[in-house]
N, C-alpha and C. Protein backbone atom coordinates (compact mmCIF):
# COMPACT_ATOMS: atom_id res chain seq x y z
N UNK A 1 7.47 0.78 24.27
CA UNK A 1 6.72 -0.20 23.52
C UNK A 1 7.58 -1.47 23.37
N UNK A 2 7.20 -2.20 23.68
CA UNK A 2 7.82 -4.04 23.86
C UNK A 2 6.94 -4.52 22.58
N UNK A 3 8.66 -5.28 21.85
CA UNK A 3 8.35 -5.81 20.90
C UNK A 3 7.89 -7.39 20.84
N UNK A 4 6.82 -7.97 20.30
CA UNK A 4 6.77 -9.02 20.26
C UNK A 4 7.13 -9.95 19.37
N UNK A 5 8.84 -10.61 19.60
CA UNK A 5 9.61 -11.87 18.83
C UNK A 5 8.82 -12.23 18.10
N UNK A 6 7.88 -12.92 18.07
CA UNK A 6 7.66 -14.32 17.38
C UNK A 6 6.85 -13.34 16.47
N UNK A 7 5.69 -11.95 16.16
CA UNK A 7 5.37 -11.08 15.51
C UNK A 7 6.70 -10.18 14.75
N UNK A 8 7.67 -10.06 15.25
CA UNK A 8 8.83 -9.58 14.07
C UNK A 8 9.54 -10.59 13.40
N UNK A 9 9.54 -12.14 14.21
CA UNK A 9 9.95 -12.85 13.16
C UNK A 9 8.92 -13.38 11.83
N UNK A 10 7.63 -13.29 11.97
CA UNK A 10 6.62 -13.91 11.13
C UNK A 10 6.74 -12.39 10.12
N UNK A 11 6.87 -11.44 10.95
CA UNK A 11 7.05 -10.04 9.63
C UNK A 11 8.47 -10.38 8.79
N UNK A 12 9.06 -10.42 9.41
CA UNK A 12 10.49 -10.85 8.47
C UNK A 12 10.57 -11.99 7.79
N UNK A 13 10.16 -12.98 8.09
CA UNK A 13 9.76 -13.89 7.08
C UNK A 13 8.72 -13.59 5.90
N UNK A 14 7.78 -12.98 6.37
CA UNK A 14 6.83 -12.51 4.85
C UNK A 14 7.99 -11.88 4.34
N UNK A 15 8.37 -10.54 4.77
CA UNK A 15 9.47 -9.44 4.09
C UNK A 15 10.60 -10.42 3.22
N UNK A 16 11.58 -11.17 3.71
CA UNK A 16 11.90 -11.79 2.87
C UNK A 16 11.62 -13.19 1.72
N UNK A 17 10.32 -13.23 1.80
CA UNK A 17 10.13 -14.42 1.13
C UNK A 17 8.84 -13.58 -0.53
N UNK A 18 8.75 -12.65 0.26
CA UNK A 18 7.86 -12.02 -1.37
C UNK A 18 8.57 -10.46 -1.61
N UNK A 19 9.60 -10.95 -2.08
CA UNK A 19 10.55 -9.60 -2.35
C UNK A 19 9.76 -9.16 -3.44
N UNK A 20 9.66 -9.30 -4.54
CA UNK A 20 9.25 -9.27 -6.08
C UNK A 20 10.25 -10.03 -7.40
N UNK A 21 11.23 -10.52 -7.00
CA UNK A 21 12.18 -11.34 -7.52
C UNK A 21 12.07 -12.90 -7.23
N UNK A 22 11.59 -13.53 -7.61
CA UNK A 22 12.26 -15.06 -7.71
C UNK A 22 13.66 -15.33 -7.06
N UNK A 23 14.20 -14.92 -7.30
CA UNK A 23 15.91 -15.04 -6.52
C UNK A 23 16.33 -14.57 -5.45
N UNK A 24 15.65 -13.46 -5.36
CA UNK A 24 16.03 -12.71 -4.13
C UNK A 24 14.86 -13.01 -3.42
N UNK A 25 13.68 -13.90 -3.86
CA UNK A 25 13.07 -14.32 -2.43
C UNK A 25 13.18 -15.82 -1.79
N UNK A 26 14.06 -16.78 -2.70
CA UNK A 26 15.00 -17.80 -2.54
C UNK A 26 16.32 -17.38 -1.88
N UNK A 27 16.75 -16.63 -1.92
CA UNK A 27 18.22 -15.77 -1.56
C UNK A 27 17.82 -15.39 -0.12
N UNK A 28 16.94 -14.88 0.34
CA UNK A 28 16.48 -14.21 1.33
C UNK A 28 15.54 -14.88 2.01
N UNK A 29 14.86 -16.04 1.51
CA UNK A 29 13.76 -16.81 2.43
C UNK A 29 15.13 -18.01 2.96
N UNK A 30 15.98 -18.50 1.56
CA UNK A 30 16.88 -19.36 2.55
C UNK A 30 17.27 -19.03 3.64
N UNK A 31 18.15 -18.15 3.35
CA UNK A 31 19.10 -17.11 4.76
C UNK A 31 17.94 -16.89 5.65
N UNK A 32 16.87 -16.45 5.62
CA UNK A 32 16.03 -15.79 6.46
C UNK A 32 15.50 -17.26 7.83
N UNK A 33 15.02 -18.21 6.65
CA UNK A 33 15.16 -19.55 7.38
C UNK A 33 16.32 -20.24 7.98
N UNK A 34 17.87 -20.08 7.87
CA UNK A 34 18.39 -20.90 8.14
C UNK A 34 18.56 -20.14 9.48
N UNK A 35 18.74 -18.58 9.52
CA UNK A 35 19.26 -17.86 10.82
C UNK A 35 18.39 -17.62 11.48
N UNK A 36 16.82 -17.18 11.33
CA UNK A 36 16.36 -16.36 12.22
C UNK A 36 16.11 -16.93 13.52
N UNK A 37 16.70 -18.45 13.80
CA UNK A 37 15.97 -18.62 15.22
C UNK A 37 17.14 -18.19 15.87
N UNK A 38 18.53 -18.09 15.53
CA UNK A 38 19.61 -17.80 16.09
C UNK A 38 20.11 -16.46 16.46
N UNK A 39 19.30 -15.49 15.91
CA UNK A 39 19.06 -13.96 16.03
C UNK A 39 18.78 -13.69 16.95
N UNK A 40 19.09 -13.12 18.33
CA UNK A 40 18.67 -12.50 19.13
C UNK A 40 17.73 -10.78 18.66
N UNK A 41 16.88 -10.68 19.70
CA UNK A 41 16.33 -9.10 19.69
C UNK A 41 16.87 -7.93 18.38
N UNK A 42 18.07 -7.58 19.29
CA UNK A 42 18.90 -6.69 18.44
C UNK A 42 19.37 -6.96 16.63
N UNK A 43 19.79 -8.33 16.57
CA UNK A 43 19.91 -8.87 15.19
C UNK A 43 18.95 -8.83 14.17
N UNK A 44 17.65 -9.19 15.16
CA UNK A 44 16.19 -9.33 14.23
C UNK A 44 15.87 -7.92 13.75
N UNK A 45 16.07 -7.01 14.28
CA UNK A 45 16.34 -5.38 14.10
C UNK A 45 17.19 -5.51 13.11
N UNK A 46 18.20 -5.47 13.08
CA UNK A 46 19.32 -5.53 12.15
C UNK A 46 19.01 -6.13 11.22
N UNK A 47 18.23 -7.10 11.10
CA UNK A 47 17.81 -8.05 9.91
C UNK A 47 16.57 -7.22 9.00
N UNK A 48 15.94 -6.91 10.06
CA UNK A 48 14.44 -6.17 9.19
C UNK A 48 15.45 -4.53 8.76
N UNK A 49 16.55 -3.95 9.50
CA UNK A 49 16.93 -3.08 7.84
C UNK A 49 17.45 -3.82 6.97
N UNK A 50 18.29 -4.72 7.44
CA UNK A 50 19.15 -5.33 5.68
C UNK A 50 17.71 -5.40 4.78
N UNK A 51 16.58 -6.05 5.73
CA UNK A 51 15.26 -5.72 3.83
C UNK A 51 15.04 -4.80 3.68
N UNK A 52 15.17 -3.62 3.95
CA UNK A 52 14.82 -2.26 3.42
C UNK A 52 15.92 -1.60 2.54
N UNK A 53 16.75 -2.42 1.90
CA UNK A 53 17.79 -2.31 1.03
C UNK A 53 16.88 -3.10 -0.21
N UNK A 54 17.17 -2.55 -1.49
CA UNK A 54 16.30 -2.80 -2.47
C UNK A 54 16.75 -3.82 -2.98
N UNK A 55 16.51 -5.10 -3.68
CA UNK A 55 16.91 -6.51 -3.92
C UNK A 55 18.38 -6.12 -4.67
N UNK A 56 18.30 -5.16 -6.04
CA UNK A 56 19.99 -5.17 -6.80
C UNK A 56 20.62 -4.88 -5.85
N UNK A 57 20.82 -4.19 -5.09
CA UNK A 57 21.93 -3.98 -4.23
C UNK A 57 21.99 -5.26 -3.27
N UNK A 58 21.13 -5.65 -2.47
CA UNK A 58 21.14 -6.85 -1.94
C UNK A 58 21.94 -7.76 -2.40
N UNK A 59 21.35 -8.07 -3.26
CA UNK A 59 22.11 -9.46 -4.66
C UNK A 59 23.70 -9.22 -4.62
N UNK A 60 23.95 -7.94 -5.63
CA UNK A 60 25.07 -7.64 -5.36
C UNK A 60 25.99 -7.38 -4.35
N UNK A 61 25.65 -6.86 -3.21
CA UNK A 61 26.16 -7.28 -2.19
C UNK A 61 26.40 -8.88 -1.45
N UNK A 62 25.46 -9.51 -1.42
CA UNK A 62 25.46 -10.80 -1.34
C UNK A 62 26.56 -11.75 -2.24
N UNK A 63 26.64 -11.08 -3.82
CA UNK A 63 27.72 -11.77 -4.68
C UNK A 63 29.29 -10.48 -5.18
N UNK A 64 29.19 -9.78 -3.59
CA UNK A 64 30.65 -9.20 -4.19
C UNK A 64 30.98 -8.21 -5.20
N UNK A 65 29.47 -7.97 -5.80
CA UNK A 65 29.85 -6.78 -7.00
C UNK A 65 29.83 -5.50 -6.31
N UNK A 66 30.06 -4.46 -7.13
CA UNK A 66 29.76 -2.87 -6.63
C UNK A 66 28.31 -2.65 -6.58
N UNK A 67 27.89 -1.95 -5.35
CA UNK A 67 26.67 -1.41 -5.27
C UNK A 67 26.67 -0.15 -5.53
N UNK A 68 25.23 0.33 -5.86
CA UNK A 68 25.20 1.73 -6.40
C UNK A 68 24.92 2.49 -4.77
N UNK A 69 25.15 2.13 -3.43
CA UNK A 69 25.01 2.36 -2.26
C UNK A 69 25.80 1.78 -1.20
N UNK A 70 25.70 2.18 0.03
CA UNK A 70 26.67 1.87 0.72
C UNK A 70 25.44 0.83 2.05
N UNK A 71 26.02 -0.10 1.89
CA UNK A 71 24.93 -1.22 2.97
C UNK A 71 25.58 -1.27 4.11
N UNK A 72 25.57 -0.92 5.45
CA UNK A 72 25.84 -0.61 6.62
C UNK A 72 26.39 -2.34 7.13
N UNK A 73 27.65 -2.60 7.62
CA UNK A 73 27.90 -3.49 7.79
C UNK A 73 27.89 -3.48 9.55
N UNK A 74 27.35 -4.87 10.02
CA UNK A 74 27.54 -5.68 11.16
C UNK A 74 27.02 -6.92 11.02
N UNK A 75 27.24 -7.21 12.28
CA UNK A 75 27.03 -8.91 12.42
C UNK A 75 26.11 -9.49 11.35
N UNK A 76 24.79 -8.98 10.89
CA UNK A 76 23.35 -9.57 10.34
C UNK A 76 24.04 -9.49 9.01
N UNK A 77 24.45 -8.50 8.53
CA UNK A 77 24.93 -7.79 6.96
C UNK A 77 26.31 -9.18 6.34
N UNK A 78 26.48 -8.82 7.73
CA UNK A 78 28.06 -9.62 7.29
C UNK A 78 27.87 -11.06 7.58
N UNK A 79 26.95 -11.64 7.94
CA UNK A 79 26.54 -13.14 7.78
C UNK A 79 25.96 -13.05 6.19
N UNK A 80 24.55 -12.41 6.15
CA UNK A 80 24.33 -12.34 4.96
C UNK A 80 25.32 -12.33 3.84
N UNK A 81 26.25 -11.16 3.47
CA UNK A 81 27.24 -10.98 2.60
C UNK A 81 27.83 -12.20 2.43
N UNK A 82 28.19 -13.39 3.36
CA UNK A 82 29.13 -14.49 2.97
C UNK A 82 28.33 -15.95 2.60
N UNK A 83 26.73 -15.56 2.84
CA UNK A 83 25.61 -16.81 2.67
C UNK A 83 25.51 -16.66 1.28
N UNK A 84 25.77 -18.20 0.87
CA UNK A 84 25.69 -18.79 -0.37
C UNK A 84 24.05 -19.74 -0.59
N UNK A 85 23.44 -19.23 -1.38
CA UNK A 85 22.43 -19.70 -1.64
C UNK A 85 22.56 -21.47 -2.07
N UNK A 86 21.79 -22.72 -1.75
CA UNK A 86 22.21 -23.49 -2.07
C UNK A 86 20.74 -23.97 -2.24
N UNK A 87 20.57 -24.62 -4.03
CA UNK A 87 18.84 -24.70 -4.01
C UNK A 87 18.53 -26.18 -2.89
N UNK A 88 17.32 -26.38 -2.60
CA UNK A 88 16.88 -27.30 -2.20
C UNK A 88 16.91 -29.17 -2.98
């Protein structure tokens, strides 16, 4: 089954932009906008699990605290982890 790009990026953009948080869908629509055209295949994968991590852990991961879980680090995780939200 062949995935179609421009249908996993329009899913990942909904996914991160109506988390249920205000912050974490500013937190996650920024990041989600500034990278996803730069994501290849494999990343955009990698990107749609980092949202299947529940927003507190997200957040906290994103700002350095302890999570109550362990968030699988590579390339997507570890861009995320060092993106600083900056409002508009």
């Amino acid at each position: 089954m062949t995935i179609n790009i421009k249908d996993l990026k329009n899913k990942i953009i909904y996914r991160a932009n109506y988390r249920g948080t205000k912050e974490m869908d500013k937190l996650l629509g920024s990041f989600t906008k500034k990278y996803i055209d730069q994501f290849n295949e494999q990343e955009l994968k990698l990107l749609c699990d980092l949202l299947d991590y529940d927003d507190e852990n997200l957040y906290k991961f994103n700002q350095g605290q302890n999570l109550t879980l362990q968030i699988e680090l590579n390339k997507v995780s570890e861009i995320f982890k060092n993106y600083k939200y900056v409002s508009e």
